[in-house]
N, C-alpha and C. Protein backbone atom coordinates (compact mmCIF):
# COMPACT_ATOMS: atom_id res chain seq x y z
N UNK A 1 -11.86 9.96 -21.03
CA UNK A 1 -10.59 9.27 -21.09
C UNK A 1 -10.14 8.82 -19.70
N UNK A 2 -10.30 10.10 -18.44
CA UNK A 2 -9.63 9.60 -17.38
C UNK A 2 -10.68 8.06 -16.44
N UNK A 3 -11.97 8.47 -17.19
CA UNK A 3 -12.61 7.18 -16.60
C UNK A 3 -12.27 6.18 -17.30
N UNK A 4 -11.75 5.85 -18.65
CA UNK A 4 -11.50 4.66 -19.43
C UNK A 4 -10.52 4.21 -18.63
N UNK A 5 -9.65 5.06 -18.06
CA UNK A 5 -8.44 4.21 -17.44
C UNK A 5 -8.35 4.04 -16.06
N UNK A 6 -9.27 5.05 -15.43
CA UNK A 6 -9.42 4.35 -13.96
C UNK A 6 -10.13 3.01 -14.24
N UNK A 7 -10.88 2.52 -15.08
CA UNK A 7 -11.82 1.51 -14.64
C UNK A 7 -10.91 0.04 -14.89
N UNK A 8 -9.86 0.51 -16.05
CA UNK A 8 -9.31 -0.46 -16.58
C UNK A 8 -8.27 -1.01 -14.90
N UNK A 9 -8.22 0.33 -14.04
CA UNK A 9 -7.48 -0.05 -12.81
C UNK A 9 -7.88 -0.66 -11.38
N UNK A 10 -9.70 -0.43 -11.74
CA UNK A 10 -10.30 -1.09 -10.73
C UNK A 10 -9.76 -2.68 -10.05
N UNK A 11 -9.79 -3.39 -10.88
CA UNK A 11 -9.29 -4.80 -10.47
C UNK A 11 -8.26 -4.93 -9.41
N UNK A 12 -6.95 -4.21 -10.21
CA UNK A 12 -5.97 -3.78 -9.41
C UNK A 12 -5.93 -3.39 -7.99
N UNK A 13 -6.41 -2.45 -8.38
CA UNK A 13 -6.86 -1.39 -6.61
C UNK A 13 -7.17 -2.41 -5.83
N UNK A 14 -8.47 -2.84 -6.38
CA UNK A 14 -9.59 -4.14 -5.44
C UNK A 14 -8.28 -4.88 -4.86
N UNK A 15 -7.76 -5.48 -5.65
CA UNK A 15 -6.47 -6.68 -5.08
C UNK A 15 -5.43 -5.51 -3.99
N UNK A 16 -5.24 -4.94 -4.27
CA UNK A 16 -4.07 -3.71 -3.37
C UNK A 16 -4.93 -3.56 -2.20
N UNK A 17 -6.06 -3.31 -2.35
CA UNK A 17 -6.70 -2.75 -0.74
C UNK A 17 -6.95 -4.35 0.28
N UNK A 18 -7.26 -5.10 -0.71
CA UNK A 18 -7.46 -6.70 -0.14
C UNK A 18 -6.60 -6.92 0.50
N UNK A 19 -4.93 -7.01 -0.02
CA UNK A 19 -3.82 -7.37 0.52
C UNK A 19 -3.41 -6.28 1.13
N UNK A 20 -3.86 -5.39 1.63
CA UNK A 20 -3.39 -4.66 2.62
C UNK A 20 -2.19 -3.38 2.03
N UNK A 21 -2.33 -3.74 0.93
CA UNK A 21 -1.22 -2.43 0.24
C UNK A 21 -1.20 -1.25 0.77
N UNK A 22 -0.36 -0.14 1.05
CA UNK A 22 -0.36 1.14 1.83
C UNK A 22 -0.87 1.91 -0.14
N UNK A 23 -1.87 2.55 0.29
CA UNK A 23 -2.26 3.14 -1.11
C UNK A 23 -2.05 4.74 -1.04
N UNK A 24 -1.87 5.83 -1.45
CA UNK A 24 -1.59 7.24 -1.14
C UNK A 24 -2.23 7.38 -2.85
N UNK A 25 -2.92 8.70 -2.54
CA UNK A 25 -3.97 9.67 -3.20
C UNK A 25 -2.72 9.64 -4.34
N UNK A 26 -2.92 9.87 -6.01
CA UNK A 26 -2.27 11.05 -6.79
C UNK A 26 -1.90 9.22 -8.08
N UNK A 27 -1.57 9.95 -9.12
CA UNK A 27 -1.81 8.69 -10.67
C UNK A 27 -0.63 9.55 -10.93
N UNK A 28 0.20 8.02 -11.34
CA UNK A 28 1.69 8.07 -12.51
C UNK A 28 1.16 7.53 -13.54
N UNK A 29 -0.31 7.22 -13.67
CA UNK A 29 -0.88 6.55 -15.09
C UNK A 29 -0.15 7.33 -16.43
N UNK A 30 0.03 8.40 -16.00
CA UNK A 30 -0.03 9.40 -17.38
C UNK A 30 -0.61 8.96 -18.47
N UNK A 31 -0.47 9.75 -19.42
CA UNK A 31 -1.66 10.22 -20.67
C UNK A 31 -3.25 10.30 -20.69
N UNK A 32 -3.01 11.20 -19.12
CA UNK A 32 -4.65 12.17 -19.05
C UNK A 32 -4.36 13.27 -19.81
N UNK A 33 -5.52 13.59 -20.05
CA UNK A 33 -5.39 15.26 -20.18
C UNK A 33 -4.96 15.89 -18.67
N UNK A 34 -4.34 16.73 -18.63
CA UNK A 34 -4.25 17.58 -17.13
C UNK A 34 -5.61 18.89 -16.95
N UNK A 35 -6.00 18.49 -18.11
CA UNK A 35 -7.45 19.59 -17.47
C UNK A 35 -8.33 19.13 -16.35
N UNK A 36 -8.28 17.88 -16.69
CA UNK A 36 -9.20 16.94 -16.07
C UNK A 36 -8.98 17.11 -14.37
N UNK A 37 -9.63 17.37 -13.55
CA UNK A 37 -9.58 17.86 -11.95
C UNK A 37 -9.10 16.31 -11.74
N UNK A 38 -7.89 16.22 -10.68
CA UNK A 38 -7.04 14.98 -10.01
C UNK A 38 -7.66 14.80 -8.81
N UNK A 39 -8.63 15.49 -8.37
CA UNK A 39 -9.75 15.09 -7.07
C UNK A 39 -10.48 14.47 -7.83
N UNK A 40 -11.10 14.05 -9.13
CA UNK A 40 -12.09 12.79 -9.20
C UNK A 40 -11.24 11.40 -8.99
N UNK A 41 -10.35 11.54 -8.53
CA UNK A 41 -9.95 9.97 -8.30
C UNK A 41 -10.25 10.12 -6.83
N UNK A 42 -10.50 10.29 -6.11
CA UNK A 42 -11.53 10.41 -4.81
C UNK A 42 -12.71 9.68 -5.20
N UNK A 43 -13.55 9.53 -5.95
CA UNK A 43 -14.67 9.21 -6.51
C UNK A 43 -14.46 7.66 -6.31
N UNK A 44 -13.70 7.42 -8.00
CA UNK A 44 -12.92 6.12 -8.29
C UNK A 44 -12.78 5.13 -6.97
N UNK A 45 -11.50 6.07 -6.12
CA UNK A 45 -11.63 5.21 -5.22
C UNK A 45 -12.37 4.55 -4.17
N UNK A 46 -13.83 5.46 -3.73
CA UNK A 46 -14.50 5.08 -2.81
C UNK A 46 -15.28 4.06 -3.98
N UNK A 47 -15.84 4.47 -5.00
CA UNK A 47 -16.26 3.39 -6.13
C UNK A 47 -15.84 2.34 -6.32
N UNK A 48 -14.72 1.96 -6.04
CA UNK A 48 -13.54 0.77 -5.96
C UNK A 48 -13.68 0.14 -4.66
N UNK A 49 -14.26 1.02 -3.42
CA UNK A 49 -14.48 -0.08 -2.42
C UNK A 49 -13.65 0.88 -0.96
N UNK A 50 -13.14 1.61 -1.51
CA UNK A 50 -12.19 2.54 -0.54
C UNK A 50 -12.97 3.14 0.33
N UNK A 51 -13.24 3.72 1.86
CA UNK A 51 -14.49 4.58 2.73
C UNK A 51 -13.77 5.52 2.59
N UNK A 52 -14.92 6.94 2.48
CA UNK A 52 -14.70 8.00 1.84
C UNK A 52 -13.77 8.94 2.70
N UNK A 53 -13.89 8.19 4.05
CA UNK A 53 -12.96 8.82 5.28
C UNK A 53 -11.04 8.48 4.70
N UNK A 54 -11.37 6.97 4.26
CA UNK A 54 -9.58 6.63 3.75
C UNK A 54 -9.88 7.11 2.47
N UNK A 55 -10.38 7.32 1.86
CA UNK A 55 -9.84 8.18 0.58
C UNK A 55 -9.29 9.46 0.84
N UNK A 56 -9.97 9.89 1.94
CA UNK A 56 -9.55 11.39 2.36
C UNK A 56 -7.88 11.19 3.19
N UNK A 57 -7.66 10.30 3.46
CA UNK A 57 -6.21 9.69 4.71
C UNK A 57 -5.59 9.91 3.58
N UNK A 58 -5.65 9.24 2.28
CA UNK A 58 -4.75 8.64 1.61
C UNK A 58 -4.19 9.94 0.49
N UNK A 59 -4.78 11.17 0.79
CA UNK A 59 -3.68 12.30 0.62
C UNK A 59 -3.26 13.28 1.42
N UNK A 60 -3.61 12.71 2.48
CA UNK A 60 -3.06 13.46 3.69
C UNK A 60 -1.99 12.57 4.48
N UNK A 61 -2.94 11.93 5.90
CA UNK A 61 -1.90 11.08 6.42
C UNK A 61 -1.40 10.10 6.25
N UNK A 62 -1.89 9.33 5.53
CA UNK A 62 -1.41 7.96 4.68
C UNK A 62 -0.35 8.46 3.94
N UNK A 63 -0.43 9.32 3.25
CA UNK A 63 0.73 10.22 1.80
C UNK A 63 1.70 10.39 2.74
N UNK A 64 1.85 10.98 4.11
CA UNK A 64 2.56 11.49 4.38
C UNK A 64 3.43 10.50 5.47
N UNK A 65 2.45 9.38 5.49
CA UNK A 65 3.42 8.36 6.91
C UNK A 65 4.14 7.56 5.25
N UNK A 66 3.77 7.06 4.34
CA UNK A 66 4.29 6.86 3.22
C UNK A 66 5.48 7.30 2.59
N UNK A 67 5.93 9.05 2.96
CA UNK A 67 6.91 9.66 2.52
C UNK A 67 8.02 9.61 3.69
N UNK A 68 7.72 8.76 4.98
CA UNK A 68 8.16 9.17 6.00
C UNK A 68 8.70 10.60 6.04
N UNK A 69 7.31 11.63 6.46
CA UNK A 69 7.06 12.44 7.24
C UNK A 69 5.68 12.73 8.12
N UNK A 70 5.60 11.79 8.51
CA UNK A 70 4.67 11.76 9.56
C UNK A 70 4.90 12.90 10.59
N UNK A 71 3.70 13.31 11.12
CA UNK A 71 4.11 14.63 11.59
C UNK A 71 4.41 15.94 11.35
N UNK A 72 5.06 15.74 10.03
CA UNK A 72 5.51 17.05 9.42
C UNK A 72 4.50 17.07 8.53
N UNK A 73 3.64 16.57 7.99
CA UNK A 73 2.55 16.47 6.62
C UNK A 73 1.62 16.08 7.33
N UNK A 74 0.57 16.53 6.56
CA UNK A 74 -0.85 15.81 7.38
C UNK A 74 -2.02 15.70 6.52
């Protein structure tokens, strides 16, 4: 299920990272199951075109210059 709907989001993403969108780790998709581990969208995203180094930013320092708390989050 959670791959039926990442893929349906690929396009999307592709256009968001193109135009420069600030992207941060974590899905408001809802209606996953929550069993399902929320680290395979790490996958997705480097699959989508993302380097596996900014997939890793984008729930750390990206998430956190995003929440303006830079510095305090990392």
């Amino acid at each position: 299920m959670i791959v039926a709907r990442a893929n349906e989001h690929e396009e999307s993403f592709k256009k968001a990272m193109k135009a420069g969108v600030k992207i941060a780790f974590g899905t408001d998709m809802g209606g996953i199951p929550w069993t399902e581990p929320i680290a395979d969208e790490f996958n997705h995203m480097v699959k989508f075109g993302m380097s596996p180094m900014d997939a890793i930013k984008s729930a750390t320092s990206k998430a956190a210059d995003l929440l303006e708390m830079k510095g305090e989050l990392a």
